[in-house]
C-alpha atoms as a PDB file:
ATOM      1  CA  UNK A   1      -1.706  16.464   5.220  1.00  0.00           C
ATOM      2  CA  UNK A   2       1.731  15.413   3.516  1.00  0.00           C
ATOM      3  CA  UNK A   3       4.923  13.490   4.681  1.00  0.00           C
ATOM      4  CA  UNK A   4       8.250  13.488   2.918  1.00  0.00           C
ATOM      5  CA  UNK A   5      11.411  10.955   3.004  1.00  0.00           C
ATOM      6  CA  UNK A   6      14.590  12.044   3.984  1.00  0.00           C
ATOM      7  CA  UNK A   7      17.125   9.429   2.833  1.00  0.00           C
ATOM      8  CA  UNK A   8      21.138   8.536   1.899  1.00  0.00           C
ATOM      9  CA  UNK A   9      21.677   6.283  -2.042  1.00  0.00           C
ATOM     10  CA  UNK A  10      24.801   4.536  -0.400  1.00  0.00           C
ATOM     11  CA  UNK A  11      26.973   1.607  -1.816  1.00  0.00           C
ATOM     12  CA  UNK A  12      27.286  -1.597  -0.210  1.00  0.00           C
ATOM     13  CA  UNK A  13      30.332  -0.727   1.621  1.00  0.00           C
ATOM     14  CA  UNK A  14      28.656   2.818   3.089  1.00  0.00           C
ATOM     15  CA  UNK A  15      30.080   4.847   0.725  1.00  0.00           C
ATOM     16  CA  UNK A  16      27.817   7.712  -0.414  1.00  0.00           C
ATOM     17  CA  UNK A  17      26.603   7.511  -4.248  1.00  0.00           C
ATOM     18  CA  UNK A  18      26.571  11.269  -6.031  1.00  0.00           C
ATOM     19  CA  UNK A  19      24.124  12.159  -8.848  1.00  0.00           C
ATOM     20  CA  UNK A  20      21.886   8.858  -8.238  1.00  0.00           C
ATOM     21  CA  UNK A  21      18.131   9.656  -9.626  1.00  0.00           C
ATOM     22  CA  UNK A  22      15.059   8.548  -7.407  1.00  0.00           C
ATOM     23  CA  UNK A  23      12.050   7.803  -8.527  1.00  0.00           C
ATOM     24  CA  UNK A  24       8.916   6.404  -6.741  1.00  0.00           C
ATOM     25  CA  UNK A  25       7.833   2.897  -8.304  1.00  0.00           C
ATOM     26  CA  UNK A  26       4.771   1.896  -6.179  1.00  0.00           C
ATOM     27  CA  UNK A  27       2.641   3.804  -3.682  1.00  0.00           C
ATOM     28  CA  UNK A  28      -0.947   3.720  -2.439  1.00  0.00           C
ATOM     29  CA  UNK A  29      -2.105   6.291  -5.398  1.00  0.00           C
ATOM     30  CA  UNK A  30      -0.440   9.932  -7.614  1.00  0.00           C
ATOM     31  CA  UNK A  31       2.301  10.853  -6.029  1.00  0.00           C
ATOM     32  CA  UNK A  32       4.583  14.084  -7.089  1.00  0.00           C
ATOM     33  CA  UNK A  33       5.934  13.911 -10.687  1.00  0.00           C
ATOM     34  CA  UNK A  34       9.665  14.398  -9.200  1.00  0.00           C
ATOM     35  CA  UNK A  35      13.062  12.632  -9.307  1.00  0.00           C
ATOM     36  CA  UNK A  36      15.290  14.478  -6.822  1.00  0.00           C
ATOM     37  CA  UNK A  37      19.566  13.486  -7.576  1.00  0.00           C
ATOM     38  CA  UNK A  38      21.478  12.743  -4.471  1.00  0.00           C
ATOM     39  CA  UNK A  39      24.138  15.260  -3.608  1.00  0.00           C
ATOM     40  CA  UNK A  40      27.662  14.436  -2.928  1.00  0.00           C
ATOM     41  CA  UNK A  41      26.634  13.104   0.897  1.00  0.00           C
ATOM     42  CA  UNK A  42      24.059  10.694  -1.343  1.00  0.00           C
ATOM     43  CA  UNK A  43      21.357  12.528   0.248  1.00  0.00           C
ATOM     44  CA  UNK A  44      18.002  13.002  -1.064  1.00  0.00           C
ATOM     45  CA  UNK A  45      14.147  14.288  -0.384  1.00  0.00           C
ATOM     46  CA  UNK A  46      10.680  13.470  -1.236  1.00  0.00           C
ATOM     47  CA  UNK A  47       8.019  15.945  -0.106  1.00  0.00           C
ATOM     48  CA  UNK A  48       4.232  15.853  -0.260  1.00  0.00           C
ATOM     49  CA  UNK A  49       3.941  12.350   0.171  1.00  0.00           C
ATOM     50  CA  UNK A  50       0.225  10.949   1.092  1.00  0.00           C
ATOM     51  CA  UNK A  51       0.084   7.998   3.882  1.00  0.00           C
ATOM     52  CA  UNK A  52       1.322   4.680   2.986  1.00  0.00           C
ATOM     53  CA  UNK A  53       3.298   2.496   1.892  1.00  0.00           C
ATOM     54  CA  UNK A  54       5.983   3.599  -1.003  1.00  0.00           C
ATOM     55  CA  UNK A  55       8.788   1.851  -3.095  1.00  0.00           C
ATOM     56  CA  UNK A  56      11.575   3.862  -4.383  1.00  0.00           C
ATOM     57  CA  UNK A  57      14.286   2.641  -6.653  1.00  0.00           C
ATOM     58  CA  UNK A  58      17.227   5.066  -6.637  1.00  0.00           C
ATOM     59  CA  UNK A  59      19.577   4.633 -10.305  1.00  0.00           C
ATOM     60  CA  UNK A  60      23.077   5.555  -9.608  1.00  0.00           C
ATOM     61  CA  UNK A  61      25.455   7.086 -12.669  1.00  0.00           C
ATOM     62  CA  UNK A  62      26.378   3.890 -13.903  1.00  0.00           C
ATOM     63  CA  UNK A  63      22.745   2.778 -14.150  1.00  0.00           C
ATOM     64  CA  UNK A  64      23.239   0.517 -11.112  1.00  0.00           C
ATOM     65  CA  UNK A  65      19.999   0.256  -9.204  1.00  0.00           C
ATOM     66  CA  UNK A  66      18.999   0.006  -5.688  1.00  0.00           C
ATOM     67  CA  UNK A  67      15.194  -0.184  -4.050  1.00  0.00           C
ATOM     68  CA  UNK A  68      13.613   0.426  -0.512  1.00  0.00           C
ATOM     69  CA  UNK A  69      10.497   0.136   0.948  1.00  0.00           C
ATOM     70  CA  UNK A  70       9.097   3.270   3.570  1.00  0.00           C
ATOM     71  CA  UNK A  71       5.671   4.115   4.929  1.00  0.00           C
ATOM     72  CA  UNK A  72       4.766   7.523   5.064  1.00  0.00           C
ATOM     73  CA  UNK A  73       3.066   9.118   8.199  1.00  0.00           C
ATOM     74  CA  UNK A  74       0.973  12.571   7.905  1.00  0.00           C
ATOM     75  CA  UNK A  75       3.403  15.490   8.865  1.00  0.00           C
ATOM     76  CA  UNK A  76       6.201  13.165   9.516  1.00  0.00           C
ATOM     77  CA  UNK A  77       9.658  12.905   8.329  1.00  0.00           C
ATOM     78  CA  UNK A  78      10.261   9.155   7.443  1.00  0.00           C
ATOM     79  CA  UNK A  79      14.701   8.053   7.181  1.00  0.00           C
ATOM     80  CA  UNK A  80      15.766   6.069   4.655  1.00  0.00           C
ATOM     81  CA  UNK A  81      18.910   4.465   2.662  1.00  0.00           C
ATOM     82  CA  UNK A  82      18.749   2.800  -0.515  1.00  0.00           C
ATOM     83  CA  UNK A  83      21.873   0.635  -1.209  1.00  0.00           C
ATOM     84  CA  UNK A  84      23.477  -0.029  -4.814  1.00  0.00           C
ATOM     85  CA  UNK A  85      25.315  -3.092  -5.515  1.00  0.00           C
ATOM     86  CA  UNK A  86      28.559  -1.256  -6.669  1.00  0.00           C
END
């Protein structure tokens, strides 16, 4: 059994970031071959995620770059925001 991330690629001040890439950097072994873009709310998902303990890095359209750390629970839905510096 799989969990996903449901998350937000913000700036600093809150604002939401459009067309930022995510990738996974680090987890606890394969995970999906997939780089979902953030819409213009800055939201994102990651499905089929195994257990653990993930870093994503989310690259926004001027190749300013933003990480966070989330653990994945079996058949859970884990919330997340990744913050850019601009």
């Amino acid at each position: 059994m799989t969990g996903s991330v449901k998350g937000r690629v913000l700036t600093r001040e809150r604002m939401p970031v459009a067309g930022a890439t995510v990738f996974i950097v680090k987890g606890p072994g394969p995970a999906p071959d997939i780089a979902p873009i953030s819409d213009d709310s800055g939201r994102f998902v990651l499905d089929g995620l195994g257990e653990g303990t993930y870093t994503l890095r989310a690259f926004g359209p001027a190749q300013e770059a933003g990480e966070a750390s989330v653990s994945i629970h079996a058949g859970s839905v884990t919330n997340t925001e990744i913050v850019l510096p601009k």
